[in-house]
Structure formats: structure tokens, C-alpha cells
C-alpha atoms as a PDB file:
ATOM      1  CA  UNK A   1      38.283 -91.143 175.320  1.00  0.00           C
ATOM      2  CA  UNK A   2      41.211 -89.236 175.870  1.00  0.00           C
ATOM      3  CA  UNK A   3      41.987 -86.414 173.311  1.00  0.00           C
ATOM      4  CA  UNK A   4      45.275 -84.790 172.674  1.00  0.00           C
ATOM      5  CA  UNK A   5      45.330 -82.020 169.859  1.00  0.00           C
ATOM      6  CA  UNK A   6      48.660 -83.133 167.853  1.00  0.00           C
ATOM      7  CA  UNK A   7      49.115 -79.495 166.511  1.00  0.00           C
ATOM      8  CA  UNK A   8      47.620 -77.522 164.124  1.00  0.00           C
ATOM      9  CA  UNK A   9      46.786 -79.905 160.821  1.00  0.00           C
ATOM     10  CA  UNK A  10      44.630 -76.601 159.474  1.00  0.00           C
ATOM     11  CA  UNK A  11      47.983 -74.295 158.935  1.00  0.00           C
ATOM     12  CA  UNK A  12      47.401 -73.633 155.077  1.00  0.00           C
ATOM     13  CA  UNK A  13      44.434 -71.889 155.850  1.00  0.00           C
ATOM     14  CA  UNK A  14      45.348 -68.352 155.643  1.00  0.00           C
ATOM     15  CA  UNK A  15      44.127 -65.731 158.476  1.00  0.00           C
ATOM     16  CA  UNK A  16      41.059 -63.495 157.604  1.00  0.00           C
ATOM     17  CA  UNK A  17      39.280 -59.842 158.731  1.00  0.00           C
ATOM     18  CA  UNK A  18      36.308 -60.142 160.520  1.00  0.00           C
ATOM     19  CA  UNK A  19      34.091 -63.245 160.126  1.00  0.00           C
ATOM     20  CA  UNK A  20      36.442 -64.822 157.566  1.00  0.00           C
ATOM     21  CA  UNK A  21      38.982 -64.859 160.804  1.00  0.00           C
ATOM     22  CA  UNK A  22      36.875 -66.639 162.831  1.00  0.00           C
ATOM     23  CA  UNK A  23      36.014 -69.498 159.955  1.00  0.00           C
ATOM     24  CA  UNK A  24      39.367 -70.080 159.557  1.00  0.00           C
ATOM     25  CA  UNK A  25      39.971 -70.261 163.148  1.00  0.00           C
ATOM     26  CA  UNK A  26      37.519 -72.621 163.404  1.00  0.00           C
ATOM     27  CA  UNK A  27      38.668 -74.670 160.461  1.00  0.00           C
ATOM     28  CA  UNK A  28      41.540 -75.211 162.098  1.00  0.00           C
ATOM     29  CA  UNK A  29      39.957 -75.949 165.514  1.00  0.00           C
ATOM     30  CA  UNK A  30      37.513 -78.773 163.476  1.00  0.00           C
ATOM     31  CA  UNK A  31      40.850 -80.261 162.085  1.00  0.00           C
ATOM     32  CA  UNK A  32      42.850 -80.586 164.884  1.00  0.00           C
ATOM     33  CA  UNK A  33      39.844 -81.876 166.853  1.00  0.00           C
ATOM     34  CA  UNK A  34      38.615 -84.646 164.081  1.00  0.00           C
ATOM     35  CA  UNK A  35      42.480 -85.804 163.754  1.00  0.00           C
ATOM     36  CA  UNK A  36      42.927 -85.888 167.866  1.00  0.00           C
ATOM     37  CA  UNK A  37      39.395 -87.523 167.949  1.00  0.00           C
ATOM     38  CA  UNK A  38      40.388 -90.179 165.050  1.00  0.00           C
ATOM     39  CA  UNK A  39      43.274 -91.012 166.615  1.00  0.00           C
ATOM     40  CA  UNK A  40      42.025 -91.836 169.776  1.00  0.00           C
ATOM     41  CA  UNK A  41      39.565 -94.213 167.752  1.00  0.00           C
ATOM     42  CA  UNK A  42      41.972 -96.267 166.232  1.00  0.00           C
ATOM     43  CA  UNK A  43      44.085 -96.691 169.289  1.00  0.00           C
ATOM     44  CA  UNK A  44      40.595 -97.611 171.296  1.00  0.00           C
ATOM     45  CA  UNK A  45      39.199 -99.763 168.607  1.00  0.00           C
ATOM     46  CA  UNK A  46      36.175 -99.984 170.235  1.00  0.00           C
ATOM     47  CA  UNK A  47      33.402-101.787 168.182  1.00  0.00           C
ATOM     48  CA  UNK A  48      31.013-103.182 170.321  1.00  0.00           C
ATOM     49  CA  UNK A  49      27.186-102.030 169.040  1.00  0.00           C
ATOM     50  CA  UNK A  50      25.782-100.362 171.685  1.00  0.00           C
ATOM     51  CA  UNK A  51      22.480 -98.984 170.221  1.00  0.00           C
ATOM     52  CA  UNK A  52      20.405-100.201 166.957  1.00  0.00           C
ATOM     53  CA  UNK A  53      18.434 -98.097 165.122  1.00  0.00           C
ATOM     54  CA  UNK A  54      17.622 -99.582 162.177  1.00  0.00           C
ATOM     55  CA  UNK A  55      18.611-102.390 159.708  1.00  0.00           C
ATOM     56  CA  UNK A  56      22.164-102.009 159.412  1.00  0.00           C
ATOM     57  CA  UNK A  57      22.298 -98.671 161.276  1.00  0.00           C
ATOM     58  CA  UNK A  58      23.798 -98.554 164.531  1.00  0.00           C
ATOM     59  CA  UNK A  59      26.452 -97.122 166.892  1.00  0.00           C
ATOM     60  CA  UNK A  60      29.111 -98.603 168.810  1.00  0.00           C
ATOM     61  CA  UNK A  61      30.866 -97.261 171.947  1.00  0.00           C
ATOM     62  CA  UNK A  62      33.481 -95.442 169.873  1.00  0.00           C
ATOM     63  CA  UNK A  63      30.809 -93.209 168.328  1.00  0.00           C
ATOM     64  CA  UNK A  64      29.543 -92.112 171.719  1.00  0.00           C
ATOM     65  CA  UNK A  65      32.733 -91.949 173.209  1.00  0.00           C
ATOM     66  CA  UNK A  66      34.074 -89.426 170.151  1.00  0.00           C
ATOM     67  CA  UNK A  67      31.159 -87.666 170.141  1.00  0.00           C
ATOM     68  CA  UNK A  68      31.021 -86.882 173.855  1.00  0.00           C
ATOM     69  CA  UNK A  69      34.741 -85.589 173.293  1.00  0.00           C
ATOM     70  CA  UNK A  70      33.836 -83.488 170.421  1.00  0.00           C
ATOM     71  CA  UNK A  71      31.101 -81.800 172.395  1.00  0.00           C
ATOM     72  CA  UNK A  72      33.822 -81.231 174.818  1.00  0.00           C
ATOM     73  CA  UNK A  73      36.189 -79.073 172.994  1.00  0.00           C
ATOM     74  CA  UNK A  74      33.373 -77.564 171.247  1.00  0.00           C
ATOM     75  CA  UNK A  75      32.144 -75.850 174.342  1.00  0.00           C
ATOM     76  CA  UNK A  76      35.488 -74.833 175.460  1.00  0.00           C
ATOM     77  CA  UNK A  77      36.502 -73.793 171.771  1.00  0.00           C
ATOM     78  CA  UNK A  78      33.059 -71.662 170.858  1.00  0.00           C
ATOM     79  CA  UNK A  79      30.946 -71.916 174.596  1.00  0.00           C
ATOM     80  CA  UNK A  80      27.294 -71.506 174.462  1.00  0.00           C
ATOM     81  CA  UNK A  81      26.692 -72.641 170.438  1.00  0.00           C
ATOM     82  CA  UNK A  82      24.349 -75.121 169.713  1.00  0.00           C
ATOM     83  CA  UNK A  83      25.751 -78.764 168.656  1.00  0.00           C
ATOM     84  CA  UNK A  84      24.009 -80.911 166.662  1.00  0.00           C
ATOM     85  CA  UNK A  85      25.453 -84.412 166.841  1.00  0.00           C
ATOM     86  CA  UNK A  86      24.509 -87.726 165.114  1.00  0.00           C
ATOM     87  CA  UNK A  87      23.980 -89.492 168.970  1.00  0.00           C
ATOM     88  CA  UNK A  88      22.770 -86.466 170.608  1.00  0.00           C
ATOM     89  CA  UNK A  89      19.150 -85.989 170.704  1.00  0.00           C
ATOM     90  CA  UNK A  90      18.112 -83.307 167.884  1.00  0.00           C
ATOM     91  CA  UNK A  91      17.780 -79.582 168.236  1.00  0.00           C
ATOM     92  CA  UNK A  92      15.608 -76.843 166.439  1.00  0.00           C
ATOM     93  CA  UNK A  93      18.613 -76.010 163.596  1.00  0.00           C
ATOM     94  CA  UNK A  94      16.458 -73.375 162.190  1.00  0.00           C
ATOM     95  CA  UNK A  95      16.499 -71.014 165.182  1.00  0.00           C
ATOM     96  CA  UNK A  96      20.438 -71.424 165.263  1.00  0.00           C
ATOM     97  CA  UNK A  97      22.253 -68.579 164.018  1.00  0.00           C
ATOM     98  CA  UNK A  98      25.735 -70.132 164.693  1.00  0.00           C
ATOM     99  CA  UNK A  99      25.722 -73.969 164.499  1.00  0.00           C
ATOM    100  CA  UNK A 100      28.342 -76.853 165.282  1.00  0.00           C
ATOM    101  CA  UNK A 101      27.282 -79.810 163.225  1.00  0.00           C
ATOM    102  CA  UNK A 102      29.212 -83.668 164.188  1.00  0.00           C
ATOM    103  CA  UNK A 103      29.391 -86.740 162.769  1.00  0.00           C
ATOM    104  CA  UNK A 104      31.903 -88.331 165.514  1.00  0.00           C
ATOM    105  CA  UNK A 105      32.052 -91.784 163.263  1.00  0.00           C
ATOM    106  CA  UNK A 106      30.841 -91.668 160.083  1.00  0.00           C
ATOM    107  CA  UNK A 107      31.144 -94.953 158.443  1.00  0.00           C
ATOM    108  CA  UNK A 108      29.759 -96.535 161.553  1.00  0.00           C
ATOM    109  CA  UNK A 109      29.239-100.027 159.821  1.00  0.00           C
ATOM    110  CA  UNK A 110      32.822-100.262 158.027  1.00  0.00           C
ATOM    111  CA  UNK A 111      34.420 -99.623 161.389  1.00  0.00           C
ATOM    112  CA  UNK A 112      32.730-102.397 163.105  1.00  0.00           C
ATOM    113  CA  UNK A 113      33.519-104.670 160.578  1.00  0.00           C
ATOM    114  CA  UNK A 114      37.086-103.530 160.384  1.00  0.00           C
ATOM    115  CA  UNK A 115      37.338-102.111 157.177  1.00  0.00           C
ATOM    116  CA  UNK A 116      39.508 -98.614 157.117  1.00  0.00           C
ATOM    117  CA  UNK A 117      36.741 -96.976 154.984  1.00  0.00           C
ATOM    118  CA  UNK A 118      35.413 -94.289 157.692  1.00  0.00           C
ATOM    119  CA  UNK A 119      35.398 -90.496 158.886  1.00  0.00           C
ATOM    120  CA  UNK A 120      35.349 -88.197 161.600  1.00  0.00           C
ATOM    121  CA  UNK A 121      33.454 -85.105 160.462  1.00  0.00           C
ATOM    122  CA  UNK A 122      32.644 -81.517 162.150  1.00  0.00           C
ATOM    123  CA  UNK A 123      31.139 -78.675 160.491  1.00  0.00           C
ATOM    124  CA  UNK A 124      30.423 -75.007 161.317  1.00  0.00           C
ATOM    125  CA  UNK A 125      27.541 -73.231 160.033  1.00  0.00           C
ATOM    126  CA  UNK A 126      26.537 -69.682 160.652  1.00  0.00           C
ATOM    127  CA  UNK A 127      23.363 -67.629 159.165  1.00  0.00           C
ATOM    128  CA  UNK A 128      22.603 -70.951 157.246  1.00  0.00           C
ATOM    129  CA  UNK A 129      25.822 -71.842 155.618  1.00  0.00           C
ATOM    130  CA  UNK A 130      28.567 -74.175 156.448  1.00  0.00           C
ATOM    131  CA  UNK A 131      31.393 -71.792 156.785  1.00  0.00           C
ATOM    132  CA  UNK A 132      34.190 -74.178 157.786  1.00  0.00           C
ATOM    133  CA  UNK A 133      34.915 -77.550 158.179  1.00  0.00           C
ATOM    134  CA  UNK A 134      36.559 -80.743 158.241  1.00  0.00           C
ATOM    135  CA  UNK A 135      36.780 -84.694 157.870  1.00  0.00           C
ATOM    136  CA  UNK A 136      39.655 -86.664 159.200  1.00  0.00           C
ATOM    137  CA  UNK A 137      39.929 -90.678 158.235  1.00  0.00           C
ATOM    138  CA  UNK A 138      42.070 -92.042 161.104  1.00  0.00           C
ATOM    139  CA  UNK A 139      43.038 -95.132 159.025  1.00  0.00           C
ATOM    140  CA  UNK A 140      44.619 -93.055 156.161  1.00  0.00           C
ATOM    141  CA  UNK A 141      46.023 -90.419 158.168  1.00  0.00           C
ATOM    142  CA  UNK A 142      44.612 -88.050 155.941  1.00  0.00           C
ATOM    143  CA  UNK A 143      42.302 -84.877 156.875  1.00  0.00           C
ATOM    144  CA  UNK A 144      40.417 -82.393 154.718  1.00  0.00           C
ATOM    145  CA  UNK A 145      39.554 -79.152 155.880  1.00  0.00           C
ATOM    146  CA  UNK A 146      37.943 -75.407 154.731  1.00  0.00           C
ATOM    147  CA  UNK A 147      37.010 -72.567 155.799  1.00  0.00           C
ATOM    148  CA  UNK A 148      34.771 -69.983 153.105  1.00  0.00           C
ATOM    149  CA  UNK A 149      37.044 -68.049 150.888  1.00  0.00           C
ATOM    150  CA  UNK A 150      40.607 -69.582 151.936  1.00  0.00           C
ATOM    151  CA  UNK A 151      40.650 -72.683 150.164  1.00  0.00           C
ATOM    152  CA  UNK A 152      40.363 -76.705 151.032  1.00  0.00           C
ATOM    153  CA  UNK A 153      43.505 -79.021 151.827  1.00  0.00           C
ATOM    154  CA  UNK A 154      44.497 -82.374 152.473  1.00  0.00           C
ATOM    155  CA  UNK A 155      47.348 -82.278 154.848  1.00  0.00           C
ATOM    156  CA  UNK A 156      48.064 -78.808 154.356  1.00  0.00           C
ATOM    157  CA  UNK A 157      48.606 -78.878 150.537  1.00  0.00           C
ATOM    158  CA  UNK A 158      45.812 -77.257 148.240  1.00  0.00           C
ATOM    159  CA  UNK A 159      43.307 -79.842 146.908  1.00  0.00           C
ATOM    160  CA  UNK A 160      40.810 -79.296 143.928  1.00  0.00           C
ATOM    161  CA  UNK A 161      38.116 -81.872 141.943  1.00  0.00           C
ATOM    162  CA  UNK A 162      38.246 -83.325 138.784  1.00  0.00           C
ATOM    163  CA  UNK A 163      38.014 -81.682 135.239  1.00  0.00           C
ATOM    164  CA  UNK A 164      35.795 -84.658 134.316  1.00  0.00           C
ATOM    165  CA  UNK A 165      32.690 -83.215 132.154  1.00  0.00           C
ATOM    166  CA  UNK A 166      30.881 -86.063 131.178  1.00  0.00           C
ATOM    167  CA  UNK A 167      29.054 -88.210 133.152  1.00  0.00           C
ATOM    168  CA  UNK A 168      29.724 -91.317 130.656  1.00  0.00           C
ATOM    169  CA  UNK A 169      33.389 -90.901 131.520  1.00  0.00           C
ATOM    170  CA  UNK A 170      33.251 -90.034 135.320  1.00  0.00           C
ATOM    171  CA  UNK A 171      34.201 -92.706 138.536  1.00  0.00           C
ATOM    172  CA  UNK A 172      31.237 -92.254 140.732  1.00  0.00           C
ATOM    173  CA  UNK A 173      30.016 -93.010 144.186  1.00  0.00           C
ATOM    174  CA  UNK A 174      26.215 -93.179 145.269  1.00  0.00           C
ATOM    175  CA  UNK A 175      24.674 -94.667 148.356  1.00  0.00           C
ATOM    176  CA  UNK A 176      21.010 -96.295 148.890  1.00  0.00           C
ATOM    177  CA  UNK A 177      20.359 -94.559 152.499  1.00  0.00           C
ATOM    178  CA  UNK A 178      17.952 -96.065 154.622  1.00  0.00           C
ATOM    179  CA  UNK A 179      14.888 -95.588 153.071  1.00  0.00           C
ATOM    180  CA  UNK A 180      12.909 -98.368 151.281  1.00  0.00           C
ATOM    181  CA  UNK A 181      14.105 -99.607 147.456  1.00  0.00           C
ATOM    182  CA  UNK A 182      10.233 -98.064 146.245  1.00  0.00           C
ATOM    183  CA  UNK A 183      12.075 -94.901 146.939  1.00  0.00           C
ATOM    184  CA  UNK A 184      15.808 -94.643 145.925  1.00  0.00           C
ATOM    185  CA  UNK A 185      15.628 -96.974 142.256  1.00  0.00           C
ATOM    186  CA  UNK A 186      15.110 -94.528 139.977  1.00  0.00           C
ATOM    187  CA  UNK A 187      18.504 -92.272 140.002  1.00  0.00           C
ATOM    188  CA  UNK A 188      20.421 -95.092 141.099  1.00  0.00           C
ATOM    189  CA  UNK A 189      20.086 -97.534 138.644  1.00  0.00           C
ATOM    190  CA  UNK A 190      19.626 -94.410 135.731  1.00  0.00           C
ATOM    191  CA  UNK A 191      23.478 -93.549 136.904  1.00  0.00           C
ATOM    192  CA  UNK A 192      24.737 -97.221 137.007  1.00  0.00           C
ATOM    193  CA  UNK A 193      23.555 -97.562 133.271  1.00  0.00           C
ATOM    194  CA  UNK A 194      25.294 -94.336 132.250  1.00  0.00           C
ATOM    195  CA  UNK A 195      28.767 -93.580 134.349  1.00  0.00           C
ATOM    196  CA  UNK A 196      32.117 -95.212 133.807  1.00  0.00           C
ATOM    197  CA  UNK A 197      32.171 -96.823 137.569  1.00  0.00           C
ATOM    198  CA  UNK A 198      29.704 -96.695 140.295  1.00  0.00           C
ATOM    199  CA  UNK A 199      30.941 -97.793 143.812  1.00  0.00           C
ATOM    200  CA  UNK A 200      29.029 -97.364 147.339  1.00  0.00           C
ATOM    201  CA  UNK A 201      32.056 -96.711 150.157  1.00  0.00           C
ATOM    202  CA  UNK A 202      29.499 -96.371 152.926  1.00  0.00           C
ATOM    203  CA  UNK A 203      31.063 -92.675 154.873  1.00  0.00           C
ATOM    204  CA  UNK A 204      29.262 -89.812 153.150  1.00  0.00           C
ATOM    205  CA  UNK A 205      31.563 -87.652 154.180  1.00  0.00           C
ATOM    206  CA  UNK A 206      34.582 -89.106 153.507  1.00  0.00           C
ATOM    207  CA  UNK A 207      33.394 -89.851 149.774  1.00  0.00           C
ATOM    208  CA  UNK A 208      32.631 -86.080 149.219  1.00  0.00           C
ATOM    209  CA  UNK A 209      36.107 -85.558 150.638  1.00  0.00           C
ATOM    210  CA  UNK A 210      37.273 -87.140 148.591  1.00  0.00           C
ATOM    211  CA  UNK A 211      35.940 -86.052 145.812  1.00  0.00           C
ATOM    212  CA  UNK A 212      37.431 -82.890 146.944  1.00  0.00           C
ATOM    213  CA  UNK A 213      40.451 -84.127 145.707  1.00  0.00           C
ATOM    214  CA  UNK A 214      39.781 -85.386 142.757  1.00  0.00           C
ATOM    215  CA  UNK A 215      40.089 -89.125 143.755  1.00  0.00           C
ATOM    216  CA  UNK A 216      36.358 -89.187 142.845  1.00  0.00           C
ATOM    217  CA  UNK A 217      34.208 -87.591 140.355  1.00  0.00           C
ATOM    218  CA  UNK A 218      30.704 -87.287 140.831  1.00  0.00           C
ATOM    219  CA  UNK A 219      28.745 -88.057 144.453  1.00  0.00           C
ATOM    220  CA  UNK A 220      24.950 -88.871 144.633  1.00  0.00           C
ATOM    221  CA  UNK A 221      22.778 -89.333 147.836  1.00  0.00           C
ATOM    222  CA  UNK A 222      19.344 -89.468 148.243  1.00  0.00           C
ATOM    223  CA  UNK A 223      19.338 -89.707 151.930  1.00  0.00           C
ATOM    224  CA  UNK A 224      21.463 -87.485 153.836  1.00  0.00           C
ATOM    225  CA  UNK A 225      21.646 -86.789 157.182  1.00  0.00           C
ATOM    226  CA  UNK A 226      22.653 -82.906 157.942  1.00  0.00           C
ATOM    227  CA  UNK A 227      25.591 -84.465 159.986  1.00  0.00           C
ATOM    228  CA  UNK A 228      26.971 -86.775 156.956  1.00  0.00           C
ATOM    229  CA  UNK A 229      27.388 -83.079 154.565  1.00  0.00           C
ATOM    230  CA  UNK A 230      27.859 -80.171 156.560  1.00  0.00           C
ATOM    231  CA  UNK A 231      31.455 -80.602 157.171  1.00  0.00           C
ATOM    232  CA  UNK A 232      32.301 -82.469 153.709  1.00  0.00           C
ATOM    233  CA  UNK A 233      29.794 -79.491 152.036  1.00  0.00           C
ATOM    234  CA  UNK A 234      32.358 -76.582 152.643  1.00  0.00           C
ATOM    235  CA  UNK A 235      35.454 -78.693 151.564  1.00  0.00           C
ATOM    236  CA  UNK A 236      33.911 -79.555 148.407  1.00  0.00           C
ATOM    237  CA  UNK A 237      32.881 -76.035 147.773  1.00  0.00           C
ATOM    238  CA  UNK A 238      36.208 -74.618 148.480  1.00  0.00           C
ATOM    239  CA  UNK A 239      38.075 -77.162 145.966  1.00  0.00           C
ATOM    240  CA  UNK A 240      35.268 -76.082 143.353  1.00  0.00           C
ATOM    241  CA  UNK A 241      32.553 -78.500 143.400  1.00  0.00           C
ATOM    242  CA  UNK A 242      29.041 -77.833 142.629  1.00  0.00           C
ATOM    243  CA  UNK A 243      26.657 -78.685 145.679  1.00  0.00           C
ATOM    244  CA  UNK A 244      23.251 -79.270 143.625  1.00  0.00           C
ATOM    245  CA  UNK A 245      19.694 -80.430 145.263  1.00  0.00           C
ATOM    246  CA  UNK A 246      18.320 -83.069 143.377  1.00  0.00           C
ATOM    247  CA  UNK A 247      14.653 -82.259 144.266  1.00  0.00           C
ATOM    248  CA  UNK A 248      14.719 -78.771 142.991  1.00  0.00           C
ATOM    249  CA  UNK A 249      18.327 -79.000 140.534  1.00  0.00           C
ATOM    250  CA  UNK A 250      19.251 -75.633 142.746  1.00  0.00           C
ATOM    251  CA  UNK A 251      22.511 -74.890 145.268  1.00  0.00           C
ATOM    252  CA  UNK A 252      21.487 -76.974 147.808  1.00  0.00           C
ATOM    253  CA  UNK A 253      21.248 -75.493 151.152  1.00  0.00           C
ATOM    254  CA  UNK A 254      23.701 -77.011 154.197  1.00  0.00           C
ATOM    255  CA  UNK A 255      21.426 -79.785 155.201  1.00  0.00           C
ATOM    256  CA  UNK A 256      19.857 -80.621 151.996  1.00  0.00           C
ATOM    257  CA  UNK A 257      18.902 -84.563 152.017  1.00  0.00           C
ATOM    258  CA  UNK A 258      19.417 -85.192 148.143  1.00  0.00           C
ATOM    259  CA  UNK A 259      22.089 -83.854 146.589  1.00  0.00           C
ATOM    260  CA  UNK A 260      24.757 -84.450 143.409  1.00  0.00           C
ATOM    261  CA  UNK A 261      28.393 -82.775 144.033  1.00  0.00           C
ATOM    262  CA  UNK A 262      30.732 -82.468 141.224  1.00  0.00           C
ATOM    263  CA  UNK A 263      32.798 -79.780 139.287  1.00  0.00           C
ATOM    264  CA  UNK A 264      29.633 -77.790 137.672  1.00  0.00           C
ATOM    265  CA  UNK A 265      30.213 -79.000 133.916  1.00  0.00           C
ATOM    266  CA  UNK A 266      29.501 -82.852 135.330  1.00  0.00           C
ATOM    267  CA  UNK A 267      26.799 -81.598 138.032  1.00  0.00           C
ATOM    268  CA  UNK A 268      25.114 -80.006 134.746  1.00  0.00           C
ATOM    269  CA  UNK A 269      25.343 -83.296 133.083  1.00  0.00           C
ATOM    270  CA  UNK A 270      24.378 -85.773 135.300  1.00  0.00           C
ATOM    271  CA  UNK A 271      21.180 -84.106 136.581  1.00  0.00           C
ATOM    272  CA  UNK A 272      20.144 -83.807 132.140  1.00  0.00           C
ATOM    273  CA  UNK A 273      20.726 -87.690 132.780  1.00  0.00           C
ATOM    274  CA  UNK A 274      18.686 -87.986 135.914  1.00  0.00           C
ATOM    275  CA  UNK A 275      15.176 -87.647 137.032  1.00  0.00           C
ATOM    276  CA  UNK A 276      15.069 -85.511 139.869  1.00  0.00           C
ATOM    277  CA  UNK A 277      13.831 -86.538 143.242  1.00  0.00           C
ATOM    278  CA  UNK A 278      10.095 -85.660 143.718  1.00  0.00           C
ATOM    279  CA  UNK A 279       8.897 -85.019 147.230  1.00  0.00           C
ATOM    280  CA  UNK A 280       6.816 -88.156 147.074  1.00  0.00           C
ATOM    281  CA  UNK A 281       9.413 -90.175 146.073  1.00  0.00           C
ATOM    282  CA  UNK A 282      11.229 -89.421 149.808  1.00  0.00           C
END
């Protein structure tokens, strides 16, 4: 998969001292990388499933294919910092003290079925925070990115979530994961009985982005990969969310499985509305 960087989509971002510098640097690397990588996906179109691993969980040649270019310009951009990718085989993340994390096609199953609903998403994390980031949807032509402390944008213009408080009034988006119905019920069908409008898109990342900017309100997921947040984590964040674990109703941490993400007056709200996530439940 050929990639060409088109120029540099992460401009608004100002420049920083010290480590600051460096996260924005590599916001803008992530953005320029996701859009080249997106584009390259949408003129391949490549959809054929290539490995299953699960009920209605697979990959097709375009997610190896961006994910091998990723890993590319991530070792030329940063070389010698460890990559954890959704097709790669898994690495010890808590010995990492600097940490690329990729999702090169998230929305695997919406691509393959040719709807537009899907992401390209890379994330940096150092001394256990996502420090910069960004998600690019090749369909819309639109990508997110933020680095800590400068700020998240959508096509270089400042983005920021909703001023919805309440959850009764809020659009929402939720997803059932992978794991068995015994185990994901509860919150799910306690939220469909008490938002305005609950809809599952199917590209984690691309829902928190956009609930980033405000298109969305309130984001629940039981069953999160580290790959389908990290990026989307730091963009929400930046535009003002509230990144909340649902098994302990604390910040969650970068990789966190179960989380709500919302502006902090409707985080605060829906988890008073919502049993939190015991471990046996998972």
C-alpha cells in the first residue's frame, strides 16, 4: 500500500517546550499518516476477509496492508518505540515507557460491507497517558487530531463537545463488543430506556471523535480494545470530554476496557443512571 503524506493536516496545533514539542510533533505526524493511510484505503478498496477471529470480527487485506504501512513510518518517524497494533501480535504495554498504539481500520465490518462508517486511528502514549493522537475517516475526508495541552481539531479548525447535561436529553452511541449478551445487558438497555437516541455506528474511534465535536453526546463501551481509544482518548480530552471508567466511576486510564465519555456534567449523570460494570460482569 503505497503512502504519500499530502501535507501537514495537524497545522493548528501550536509548537511546545520540551515534551509538549514532541506531542505536538507527533500529533501532526499521526495525522498526516492516518489521512495518507486512509486515502490509500479508499483508492485500494480492498475487502476481501483474510483472517476470522470471531463472530463478526475479522480483517481484510486493507487492514494488514495499512497497518504494515503505519508500522512503517512509525519506525522512521520515532525508531526503536514499541507499536502495538490491532493485527500485530501483542506486546507487554506495561513495560513501555513511550508507546505507539494503531488501529489501521477501525470499523473493519462497515468497510467490508461498503458502508463509509470507519476510521483510521494512531495514538501516542508516554509514562501511561495518551499524549497525542489522531483518527482520520477516509470516506468523509475529515481527521481529528490532539496533542496534550494544545487543543483538538477537525481539519485544522478548533473542535469542542456538547453542552448537553442531561442524559434524558442527550444523542448517544453505545456498542455491544464481543462478549456474550449475559455480560453487556445491564447498562445497555438501562441507557436505551433513559437517553433521547441511542445508535451503534460500529468504529469506536470514530464515534468518540466525533463526539469530540459535538456531533454526539454521550459514548458508552463495555468492551474496548486499547487500540479502538487511545488515539480517540486524547482528542476527546482536548475538546473537554470526561474519560470515566465504568468499573470504578474514576478517570479512566489509556486502555481502560469500559468507559463513558462526555462533557463532565452528562458523564456525572449518566453513570447516577447506570450500574457500573462489576469485574464479574466482564
Amino acid at each position: 500500500m503505497p503512502v504519500r503524506h499530502p501535507g501537514s493536516v495537524g497545522a493548528s496545533l501550536a509548537p511546545r517546550s520540551g515534551g509538549k514539542h514532541r506531542w505536538s510533533e507527533h500529533a501532526r505526524f499521526a495525522a498526516e499518516t492516518a489521512l495518507a493511510v486512509g486515502n490509500a484505503i479508499v483508492v485500494e478498496n480492498v475487502a476481501i476477509v483474510t483472517q476470522k477471529k470471531g463472530r463478526a470480527n475479522f480483517a481484510t487485506a486493507a487492514d494488514h496492508a495499512a497497518e504494515a504501512a503505519i508500522i512503517a513510518a512509525i519506525r522512521a518517524h520515532d525508531p526503536g518505540v514499541p507499536i502495538l497494533a490491532e493485527e500485530s501480535a501483542a506486546i507487554d504495554v506495561g513495560r513501555a515507557e513511550r508507546l505507539w498504539v494503531v488501529d489501521p481500520l477501525d470499523g473493519t465490518l462497515n468497510f467490508s460491507r461498503g458502508l463509509p462508517f470507519y476510521c483510521v486511528a494512531i495514538g501516542y502514549v508516554e509514562d501511561g497517558k495518551v499524549r497525542a493522537g489522531a483518527v482520520h475517516a477516509p470516506r468523509t475526508r475529515e481527521t481529528f487530531v490532539a496533542s496534550e495541552g494544545a487543543g483538538a481539531a477537525l481539519n485544522g479548525a478548533p473542535i469542542r463537545v456538547s453542552t448537553t447535561k442531561d442524559v434524558s436529553e442527550a444523542f448517544a452511541v453505545a456498542s455491544l463488543g464481543f462478549g456474550s449478551a449475559s455480560k453487556r445487558g445491564s447498562r445497555f438497555v438501562a441507557l436505551n430506556a433513559t437517553c433521547a437516541r441511542l445508535r451503534i455506528d460500529g468504529a469506536a474511534a470514530l464515534e468518540i471523535a466525533y463526539l469530540a465535536n459535538g456531533r454526539i453526546d454521550l459514548f458508552l463501551h463495555e468492551f474496548l480494545s486499547p487500540w479502538d481509544i487511545a488515539a480517540a482518548q486524547i482528542i476527546a480530552r482536548e475538546a473537554g470530554a470526561a474519560v470515566v471508567s465504568l468499573r470504578t466511576g474514576s478517570d479512566a486510564a489509556w486502555n481502560e476496557p469500559a468507559v463513558v465519555i462526555g462533557n463532565p456534567a452528562l458523564v456525572r449523570d449518566a453513570i447516577a443512571k447506570m450500574p457500573l460494570v462489576k469485574a464479574k460482569d466482564r
